[in-house]
C-alpha atoms as a PDB file:
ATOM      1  CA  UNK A   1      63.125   8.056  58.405  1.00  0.00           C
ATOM      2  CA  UNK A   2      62.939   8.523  54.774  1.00  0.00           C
ATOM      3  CA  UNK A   3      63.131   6.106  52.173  1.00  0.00           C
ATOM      4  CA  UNK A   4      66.224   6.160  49.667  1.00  0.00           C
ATOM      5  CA  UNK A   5      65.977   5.125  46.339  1.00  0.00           C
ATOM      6  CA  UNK A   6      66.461   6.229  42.624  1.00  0.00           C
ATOM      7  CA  UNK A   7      64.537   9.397  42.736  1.00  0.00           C
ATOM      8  CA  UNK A   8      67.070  10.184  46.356  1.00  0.00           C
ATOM      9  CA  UNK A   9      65.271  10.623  49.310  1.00  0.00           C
ATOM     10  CA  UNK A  10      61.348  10.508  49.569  1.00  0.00           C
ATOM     11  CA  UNK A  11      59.593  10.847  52.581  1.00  0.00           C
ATOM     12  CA  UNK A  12      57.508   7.574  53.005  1.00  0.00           C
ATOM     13  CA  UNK A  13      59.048   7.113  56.565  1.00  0.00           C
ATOM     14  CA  UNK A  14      55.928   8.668  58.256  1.00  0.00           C
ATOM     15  CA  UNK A  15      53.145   7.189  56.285  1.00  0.00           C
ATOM     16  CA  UNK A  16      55.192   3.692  56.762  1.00  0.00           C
ATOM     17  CA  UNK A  17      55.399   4.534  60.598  1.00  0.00           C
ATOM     18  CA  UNK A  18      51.417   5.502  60.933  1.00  0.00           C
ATOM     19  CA  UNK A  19      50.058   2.907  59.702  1.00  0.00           C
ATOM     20  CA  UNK A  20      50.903   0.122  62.116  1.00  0.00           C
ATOM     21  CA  UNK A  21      50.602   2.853  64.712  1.00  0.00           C
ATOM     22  CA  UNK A  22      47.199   3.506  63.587  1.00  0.00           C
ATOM     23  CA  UNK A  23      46.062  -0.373  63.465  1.00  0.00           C
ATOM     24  CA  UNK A  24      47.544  -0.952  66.953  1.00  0.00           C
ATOM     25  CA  UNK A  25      45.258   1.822  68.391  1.00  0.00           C
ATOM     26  CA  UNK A  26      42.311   0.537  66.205  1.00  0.00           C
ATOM     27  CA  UNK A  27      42.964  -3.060  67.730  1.00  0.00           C
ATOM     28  CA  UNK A  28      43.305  -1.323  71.422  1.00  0.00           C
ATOM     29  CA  UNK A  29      40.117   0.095  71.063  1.00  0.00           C
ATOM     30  CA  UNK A  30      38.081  -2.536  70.138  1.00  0.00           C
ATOM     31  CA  UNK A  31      39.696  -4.217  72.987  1.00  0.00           C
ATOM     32  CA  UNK A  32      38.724  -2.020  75.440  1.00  0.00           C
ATOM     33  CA  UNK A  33      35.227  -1.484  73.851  1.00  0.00           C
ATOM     34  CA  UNK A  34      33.766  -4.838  72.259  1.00  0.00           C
ATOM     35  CA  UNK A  35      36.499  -7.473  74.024  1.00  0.00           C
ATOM     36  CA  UNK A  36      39.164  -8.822  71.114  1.00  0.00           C
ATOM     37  CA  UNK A  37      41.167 -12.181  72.058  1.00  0.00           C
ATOM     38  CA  UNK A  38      44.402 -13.703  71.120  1.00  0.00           C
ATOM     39  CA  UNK A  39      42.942 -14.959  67.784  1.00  0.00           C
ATOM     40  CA  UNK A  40      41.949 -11.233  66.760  1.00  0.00           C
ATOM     41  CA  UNK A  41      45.021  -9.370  67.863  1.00  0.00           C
ATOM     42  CA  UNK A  42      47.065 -12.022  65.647  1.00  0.00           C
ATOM     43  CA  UNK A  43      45.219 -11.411  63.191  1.00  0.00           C
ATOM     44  CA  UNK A  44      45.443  -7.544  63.017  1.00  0.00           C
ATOM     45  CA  UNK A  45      49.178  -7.494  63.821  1.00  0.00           C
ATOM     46  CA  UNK A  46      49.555 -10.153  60.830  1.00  0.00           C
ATOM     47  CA  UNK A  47      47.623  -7.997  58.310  1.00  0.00           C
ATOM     48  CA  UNK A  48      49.375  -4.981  59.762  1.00  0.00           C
ATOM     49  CA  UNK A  49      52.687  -6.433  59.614  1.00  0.00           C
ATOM     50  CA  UNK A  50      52.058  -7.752  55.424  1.00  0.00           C
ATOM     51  CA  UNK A  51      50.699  -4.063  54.464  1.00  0.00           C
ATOM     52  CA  UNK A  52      53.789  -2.657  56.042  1.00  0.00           C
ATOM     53  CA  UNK A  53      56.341  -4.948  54.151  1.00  0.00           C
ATOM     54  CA  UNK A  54      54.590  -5.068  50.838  1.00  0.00           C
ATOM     55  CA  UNK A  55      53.979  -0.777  51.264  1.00  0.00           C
ATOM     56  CA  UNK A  56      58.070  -0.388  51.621  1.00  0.00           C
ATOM     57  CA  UNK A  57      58.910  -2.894  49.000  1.00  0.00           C
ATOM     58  CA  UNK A  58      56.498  -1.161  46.292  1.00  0.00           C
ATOM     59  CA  UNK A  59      58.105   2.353  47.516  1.00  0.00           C
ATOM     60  CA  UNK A  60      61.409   1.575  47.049  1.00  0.00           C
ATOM     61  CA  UNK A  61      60.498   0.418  43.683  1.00  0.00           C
ATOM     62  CA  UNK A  62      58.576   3.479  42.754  1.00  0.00           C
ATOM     63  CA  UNK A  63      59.873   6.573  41.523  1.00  0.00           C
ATOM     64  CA  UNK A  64      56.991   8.511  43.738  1.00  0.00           C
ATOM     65  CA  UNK A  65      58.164  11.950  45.341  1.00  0.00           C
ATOM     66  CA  UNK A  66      55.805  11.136  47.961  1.00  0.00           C
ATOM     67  CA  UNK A  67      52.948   8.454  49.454  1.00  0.00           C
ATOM     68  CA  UNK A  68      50.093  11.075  48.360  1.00  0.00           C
ATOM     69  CA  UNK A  69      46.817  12.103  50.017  1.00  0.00           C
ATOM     70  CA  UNK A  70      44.933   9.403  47.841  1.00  0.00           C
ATOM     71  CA  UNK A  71      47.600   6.300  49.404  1.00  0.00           C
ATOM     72  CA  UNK A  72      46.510   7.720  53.125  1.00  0.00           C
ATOM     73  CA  UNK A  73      43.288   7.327  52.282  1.00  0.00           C
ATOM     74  CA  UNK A  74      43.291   3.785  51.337  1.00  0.00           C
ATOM     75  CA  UNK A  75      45.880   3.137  54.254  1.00  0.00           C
ATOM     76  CA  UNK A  76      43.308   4.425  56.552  1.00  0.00           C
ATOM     77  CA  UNK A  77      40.858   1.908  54.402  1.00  0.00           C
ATOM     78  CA  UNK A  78      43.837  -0.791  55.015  1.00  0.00           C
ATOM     79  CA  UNK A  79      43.448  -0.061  58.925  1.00  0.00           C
ATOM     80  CA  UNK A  80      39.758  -0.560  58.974  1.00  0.00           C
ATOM     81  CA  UNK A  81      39.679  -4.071  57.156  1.00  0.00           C
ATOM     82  CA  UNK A  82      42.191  -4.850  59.177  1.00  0.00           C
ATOM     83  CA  UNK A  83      40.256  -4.065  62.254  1.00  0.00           C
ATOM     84  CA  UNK A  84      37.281  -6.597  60.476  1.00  0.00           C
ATOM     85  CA  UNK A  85      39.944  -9.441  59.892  1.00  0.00           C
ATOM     86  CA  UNK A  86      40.328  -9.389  63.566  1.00  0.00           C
ATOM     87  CA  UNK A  87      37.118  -9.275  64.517  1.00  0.00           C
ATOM     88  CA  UNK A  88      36.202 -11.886  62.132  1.00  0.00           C
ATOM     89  CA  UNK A  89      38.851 -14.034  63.168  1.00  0.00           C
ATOM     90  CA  UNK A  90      37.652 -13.283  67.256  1.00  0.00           C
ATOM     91  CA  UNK A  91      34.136 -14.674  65.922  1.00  0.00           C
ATOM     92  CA  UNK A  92      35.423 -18.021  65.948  1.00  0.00           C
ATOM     93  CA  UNK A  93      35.934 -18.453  69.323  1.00  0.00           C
ATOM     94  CA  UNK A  94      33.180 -15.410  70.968  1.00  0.00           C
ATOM     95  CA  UNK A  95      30.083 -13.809  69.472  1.00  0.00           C
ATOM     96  CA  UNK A  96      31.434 -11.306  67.647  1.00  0.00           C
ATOM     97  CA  UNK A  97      30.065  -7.449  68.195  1.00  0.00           C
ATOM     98  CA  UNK A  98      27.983  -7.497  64.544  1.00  0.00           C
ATOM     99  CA  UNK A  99      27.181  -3.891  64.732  1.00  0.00           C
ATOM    100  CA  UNK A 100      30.853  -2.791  65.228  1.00  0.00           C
ATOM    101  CA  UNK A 101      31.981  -5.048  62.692  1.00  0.00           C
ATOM    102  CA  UNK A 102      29.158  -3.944  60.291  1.00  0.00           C
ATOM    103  CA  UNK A 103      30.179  -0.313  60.747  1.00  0.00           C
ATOM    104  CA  UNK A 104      34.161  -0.789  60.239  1.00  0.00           C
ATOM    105  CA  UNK A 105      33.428  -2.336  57.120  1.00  0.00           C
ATOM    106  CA  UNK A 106      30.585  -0.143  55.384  1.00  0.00           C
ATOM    107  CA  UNK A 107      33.309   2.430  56.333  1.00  0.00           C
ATOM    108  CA  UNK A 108      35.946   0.964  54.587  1.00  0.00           C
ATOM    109  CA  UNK A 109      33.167   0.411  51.496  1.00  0.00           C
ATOM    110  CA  UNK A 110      32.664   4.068  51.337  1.00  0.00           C
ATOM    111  CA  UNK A 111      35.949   5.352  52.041  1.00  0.00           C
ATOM    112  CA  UNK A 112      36.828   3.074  48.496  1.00  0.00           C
ATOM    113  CA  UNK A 113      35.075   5.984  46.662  1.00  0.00           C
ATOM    114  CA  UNK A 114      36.892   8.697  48.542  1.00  0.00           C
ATOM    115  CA  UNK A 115      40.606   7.671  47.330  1.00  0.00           C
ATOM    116  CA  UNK A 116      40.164   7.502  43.360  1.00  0.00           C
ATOM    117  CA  UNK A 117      38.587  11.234  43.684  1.00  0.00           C
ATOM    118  CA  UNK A 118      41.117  12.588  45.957  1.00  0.00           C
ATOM    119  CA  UNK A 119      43.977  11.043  43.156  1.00  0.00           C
ATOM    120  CA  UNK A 120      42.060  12.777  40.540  1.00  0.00           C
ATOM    121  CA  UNK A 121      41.526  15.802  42.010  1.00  0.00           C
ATOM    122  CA  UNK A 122      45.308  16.247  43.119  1.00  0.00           C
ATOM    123  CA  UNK A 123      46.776  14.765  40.312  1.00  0.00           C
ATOM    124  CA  UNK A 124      47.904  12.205  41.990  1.00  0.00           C
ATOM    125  CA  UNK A 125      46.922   8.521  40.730  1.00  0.00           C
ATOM    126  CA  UNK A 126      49.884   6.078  40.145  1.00  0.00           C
ATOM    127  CA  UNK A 127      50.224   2.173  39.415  1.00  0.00           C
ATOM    128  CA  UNK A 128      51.224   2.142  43.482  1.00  0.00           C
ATOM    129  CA  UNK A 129      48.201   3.600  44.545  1.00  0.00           C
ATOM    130  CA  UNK A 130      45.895   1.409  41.749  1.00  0.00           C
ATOM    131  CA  UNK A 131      47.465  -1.515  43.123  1.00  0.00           C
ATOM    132  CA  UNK A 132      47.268  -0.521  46.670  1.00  0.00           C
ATOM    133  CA  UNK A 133      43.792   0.143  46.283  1.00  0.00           C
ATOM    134  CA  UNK A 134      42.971  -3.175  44.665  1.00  0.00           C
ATOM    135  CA  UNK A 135      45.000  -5.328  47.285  1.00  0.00           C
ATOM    136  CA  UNK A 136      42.823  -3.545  49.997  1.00  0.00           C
ATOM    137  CA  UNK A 137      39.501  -4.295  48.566  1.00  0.00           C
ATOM    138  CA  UNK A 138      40.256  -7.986  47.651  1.00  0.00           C
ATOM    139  CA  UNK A 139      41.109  -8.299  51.544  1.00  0.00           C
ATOM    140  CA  UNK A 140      38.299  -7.017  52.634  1.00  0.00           C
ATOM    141  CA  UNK A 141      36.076  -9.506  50.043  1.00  0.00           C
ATOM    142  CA  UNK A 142      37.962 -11.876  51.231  1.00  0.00           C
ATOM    143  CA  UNK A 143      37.267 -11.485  54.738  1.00  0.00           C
ATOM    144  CA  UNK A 144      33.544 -11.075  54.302  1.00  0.00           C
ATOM    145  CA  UNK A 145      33.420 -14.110  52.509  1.00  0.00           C
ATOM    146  CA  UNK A 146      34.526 -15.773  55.402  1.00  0.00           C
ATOM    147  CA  UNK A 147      32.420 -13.918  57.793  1.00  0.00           C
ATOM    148  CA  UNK A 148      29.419 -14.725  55.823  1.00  0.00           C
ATOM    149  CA  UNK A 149      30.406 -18.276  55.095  1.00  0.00           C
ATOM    150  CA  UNK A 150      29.976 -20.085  58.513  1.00  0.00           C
ATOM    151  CA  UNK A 151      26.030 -18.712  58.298  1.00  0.00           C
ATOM    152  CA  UNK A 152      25.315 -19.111  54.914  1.00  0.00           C
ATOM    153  CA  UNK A 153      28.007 -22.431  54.171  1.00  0.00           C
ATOM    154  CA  UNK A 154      31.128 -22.588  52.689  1.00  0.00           C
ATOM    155  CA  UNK A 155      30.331 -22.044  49.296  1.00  0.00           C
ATOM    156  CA  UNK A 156      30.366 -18.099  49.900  1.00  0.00           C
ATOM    157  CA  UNK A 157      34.531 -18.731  50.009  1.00  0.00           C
ATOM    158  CA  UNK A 158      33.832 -18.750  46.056  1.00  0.00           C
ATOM    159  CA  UNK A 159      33.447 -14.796  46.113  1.00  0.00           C
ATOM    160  CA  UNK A 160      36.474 -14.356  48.115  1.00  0.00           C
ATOM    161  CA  UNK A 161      38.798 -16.623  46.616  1.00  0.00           C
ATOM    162  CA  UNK A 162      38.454 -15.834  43.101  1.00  0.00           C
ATOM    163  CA  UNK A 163      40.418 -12.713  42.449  1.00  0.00           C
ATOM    164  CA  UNK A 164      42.787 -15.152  43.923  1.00  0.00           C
ATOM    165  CA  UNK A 165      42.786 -18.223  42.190  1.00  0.00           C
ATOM    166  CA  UNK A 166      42.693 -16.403  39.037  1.00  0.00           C
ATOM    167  CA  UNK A 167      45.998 -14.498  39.943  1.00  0.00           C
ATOM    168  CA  UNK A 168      47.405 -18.158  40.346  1.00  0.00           C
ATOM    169  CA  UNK A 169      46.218 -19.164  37.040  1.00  0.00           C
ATOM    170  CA  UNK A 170      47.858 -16.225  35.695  1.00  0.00           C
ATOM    171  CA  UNK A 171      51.277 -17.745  36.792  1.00  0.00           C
ATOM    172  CA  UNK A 172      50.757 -20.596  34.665  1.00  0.00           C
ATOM    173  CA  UNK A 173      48.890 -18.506  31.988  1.00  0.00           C
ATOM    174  CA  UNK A 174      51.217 -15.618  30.847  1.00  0.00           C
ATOM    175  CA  UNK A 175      47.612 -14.594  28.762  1.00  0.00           C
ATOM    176  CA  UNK A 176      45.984 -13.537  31.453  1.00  0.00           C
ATOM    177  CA  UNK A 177      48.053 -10.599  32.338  1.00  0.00           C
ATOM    178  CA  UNK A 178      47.172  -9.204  29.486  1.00  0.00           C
ATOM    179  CA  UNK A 179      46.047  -5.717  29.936  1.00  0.00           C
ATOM    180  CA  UNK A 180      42.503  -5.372  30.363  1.00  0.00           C
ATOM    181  CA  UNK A 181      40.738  -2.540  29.169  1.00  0.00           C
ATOM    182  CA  UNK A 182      38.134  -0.589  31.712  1.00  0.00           C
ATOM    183  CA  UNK A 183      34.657  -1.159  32.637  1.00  0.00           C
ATOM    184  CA  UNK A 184      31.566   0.181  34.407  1.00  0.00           C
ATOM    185  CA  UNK A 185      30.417  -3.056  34.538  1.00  0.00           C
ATOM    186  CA  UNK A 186      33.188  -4.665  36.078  1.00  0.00           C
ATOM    187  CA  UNK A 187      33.262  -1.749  38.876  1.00  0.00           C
ATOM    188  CA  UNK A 188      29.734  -2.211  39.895  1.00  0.00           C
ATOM    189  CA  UNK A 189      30.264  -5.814  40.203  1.00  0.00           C
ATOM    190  CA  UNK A 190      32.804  -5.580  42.301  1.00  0.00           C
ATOM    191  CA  UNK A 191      31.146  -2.626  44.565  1.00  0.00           C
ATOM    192  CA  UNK A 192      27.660  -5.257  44.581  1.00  0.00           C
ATOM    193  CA  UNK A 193      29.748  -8.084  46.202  1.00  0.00           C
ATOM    194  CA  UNK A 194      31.073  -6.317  49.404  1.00  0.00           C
ATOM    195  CA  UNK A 195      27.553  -4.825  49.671  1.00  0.00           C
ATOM    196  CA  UNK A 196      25.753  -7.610  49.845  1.00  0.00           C
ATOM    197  CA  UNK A 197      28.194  -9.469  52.144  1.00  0.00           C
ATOM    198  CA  UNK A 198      28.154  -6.879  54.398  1.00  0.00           C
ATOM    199  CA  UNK A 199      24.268  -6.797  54.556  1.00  0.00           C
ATOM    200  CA  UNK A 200      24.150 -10.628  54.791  1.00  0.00           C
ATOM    201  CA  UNK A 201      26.988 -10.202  57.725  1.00  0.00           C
ATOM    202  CA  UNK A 202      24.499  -7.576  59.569  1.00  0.00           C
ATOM    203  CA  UNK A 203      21.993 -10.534  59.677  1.00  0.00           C
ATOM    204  CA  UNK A 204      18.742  -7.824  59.488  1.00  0.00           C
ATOM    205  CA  UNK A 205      17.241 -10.465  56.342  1.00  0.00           C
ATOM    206  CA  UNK A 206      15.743 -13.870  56.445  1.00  0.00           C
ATOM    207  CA  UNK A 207      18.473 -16.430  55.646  1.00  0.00           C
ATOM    208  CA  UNK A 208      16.894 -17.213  52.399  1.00  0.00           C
ATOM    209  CA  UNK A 209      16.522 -14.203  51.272  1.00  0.00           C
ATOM    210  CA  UNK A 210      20.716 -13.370  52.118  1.00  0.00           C
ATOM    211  CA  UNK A 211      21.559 -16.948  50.626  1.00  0.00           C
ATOM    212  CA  UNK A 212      19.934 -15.787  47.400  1.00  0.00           C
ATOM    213  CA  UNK A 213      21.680 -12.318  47.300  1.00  0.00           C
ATOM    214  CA  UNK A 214      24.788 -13.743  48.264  1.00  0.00           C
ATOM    215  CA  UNK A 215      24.525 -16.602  45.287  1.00  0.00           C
ATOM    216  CA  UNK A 216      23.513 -13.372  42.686  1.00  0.00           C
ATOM    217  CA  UNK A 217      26.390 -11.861  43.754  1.00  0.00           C
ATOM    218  CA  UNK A 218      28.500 -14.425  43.149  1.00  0.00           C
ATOM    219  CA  UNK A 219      26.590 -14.803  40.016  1.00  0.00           C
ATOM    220  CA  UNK A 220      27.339 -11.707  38.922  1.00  0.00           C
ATOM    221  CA  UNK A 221      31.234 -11.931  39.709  1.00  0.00           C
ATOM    222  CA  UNK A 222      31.455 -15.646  37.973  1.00  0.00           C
ATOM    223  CA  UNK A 223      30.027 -13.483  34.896  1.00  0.00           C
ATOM    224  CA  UNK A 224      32.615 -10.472  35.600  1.00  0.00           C
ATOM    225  CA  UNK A 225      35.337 -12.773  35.303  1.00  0.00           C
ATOM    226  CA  UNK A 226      34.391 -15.412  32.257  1.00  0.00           C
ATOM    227  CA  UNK A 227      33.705 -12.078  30.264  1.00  0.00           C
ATOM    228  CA  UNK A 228      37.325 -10.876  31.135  1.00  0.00           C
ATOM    229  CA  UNK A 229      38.857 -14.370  30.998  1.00  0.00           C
ATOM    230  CA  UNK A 230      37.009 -14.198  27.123  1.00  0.00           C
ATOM    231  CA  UNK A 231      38.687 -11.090  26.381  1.00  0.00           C
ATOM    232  CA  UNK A 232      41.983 -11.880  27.557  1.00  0.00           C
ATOM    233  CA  UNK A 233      41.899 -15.054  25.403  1.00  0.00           C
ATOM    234  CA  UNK A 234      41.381 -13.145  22.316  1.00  0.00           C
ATOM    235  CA  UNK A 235      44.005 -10.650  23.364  1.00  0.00           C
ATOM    236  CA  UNK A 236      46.605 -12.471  24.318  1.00  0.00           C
ATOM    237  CA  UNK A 237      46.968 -14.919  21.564  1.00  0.00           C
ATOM    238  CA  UNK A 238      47.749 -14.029  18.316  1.00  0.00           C
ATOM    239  CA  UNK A 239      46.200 -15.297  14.861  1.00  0.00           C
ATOM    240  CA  UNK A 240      49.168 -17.603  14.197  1.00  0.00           C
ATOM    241  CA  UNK A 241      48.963 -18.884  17.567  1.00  0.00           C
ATOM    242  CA  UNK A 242      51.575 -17.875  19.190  1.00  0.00           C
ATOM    243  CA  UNK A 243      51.203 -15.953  22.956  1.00  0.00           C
ATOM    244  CA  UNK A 244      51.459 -12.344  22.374  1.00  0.00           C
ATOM    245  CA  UNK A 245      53.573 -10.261  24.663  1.00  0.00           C
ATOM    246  CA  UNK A 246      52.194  -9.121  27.851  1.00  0.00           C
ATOM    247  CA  UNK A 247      52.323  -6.971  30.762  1.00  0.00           C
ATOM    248  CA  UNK A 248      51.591  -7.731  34.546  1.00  0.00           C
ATOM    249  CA  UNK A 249      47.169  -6.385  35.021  1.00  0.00           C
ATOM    250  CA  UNK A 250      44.827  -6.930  37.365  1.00  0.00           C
ATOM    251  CA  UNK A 251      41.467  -7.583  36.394  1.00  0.00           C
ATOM    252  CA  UNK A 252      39.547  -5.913  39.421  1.00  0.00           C
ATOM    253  CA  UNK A 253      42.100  -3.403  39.254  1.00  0.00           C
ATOM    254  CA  UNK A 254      42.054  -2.607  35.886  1.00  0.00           C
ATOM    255  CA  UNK A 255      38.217  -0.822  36.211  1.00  0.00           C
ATOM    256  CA  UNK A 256      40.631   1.995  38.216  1.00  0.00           C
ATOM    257  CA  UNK A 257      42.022   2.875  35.193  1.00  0.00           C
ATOM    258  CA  UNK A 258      38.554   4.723  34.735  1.00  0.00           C
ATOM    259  CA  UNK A 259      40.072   7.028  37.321  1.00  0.00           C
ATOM    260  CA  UNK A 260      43.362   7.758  35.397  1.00  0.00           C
ATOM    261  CA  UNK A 261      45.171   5.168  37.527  1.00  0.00           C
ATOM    262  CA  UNK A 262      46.509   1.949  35.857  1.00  0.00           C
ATOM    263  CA  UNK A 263      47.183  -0.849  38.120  1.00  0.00           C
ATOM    264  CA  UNK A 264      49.327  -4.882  38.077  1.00  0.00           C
ATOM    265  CA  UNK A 265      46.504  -7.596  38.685  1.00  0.00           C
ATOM    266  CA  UNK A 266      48.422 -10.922  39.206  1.00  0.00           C
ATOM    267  CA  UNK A 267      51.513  -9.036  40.721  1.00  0.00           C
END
């Protein structure tokens, strides 16, 4: 079925249609394969069912001719974080498989550096995908975070929940929508933190030695975001005073505009 909207008909129905298909056969398998209980299978059809409601409502909002190679590859990435939520969610109750868990998400990791090539490449890149893109990676921070957390204590939620808290903020603080210009730096931080959650989630390290990588990381993305929060300060007010005018940006988005791809950070 193809979506309608102001550009007539576009067909997203397919894309829309295999990504829950996907997930549910990504779910089924680690069923079959590493055991996944009620908990788990909420939890994947819950993240599948929010990526396919907030994929048709940006869709029908776009003025895209199509989803794009780049937007299945980071749907595919959507798929495989969802598979970790579930079995991070499982872990609760069982011993969760680590290996299979480990593997899902160094996939997803690497498959982050597939999409932004593929959009360059085919000419591709768009706000959607930017956006798409970031949404998918703060997930799967998120869900590390957590993973990591009942080890290493509950202070590791810090590294998840920031991106988060700070899109709050930006509800009360027009300011920090600002636009924010790109950065290597702010790419690599971002790339450090789901490495060295994932390592820390493998459990190959002493615990002291993860507890200290995990607290540089989260260092090094406390640093990350009072340098943007600084910037966006000076930006976003003027001389006299008075709140400039600003646009909807997301700050761990905004390093994909190094790709040619701009992208909202507090939607």
């Amino acid at each position: 079925m193809a979506v309608q909207g102001r550009c007539g008909t576009r067909p997203f129905g397919p894309d829309r249609v295999a990504g829950p298909l996907a997930q549910v056969v990504l779910l089924g398998a680690l069923c079959r394969t590493v055991g996944l209980g009620p908990a788990g299978w909420l939890t994947g059809c819950a993240c599948t069912l929010a990526t396919w409601a907030a994929l048709t409502r940006a869709v029908r909002a776009s003025w895209l001719p199509s989803f794009g190679p780049a937007n299945r590859v980071t749907l595919a990435r959507a798929t495989l974080v969802g598979g970790v939520a579930a079995l991070v969610a499982d872990s609760f109750g069982r011993r969760s498989p680590v290996a299979v868990l480990v593997a899902l998400a160094v996939v997803a990791l690497v498959l982050d550096a597939v999409d932004g090539r593929v959009a360059r490449r085919t000419g591709t890149a768009t706000a959607l995908g930017a956006r798409f893109d970031m949404e998918v990676d703060a997930f799967l921070i998120l869900v590390l975070s957590v993973y990591v957390a009942v080890p290493l204590g509950p202070w590791v939620l810090a590294i998840g929940a920031l991106r988060y808290l700070f899109v709050a903020a930006s509800w009360v603080l027009p300011w920090l929508r600002t636009p924010l210009p790109p950065s290597t730096a702010r790419k690599a931080v971002a790339a450090v933190q789901g490495v060295v959650l994932v390592a820390a989630g493998a459990g190959l390290a002493p615990r002291p030695l993860e507890r200290g990588a995990v607290a540089a990381a989260l260092a090094l993305l406390g640093w990350s975001f009072g340098r943007d929060v600084r910037w966006l300060w000076r930006a976003g007010v003027r001389p006299a005073g008075g709140v400039a005018a600003v646009r909807p940006v997301d700050a761990m988005a905004a390093g994909r505009q190094d790709r040619g791809e701009s992208a909202p950070r507090a939607g």
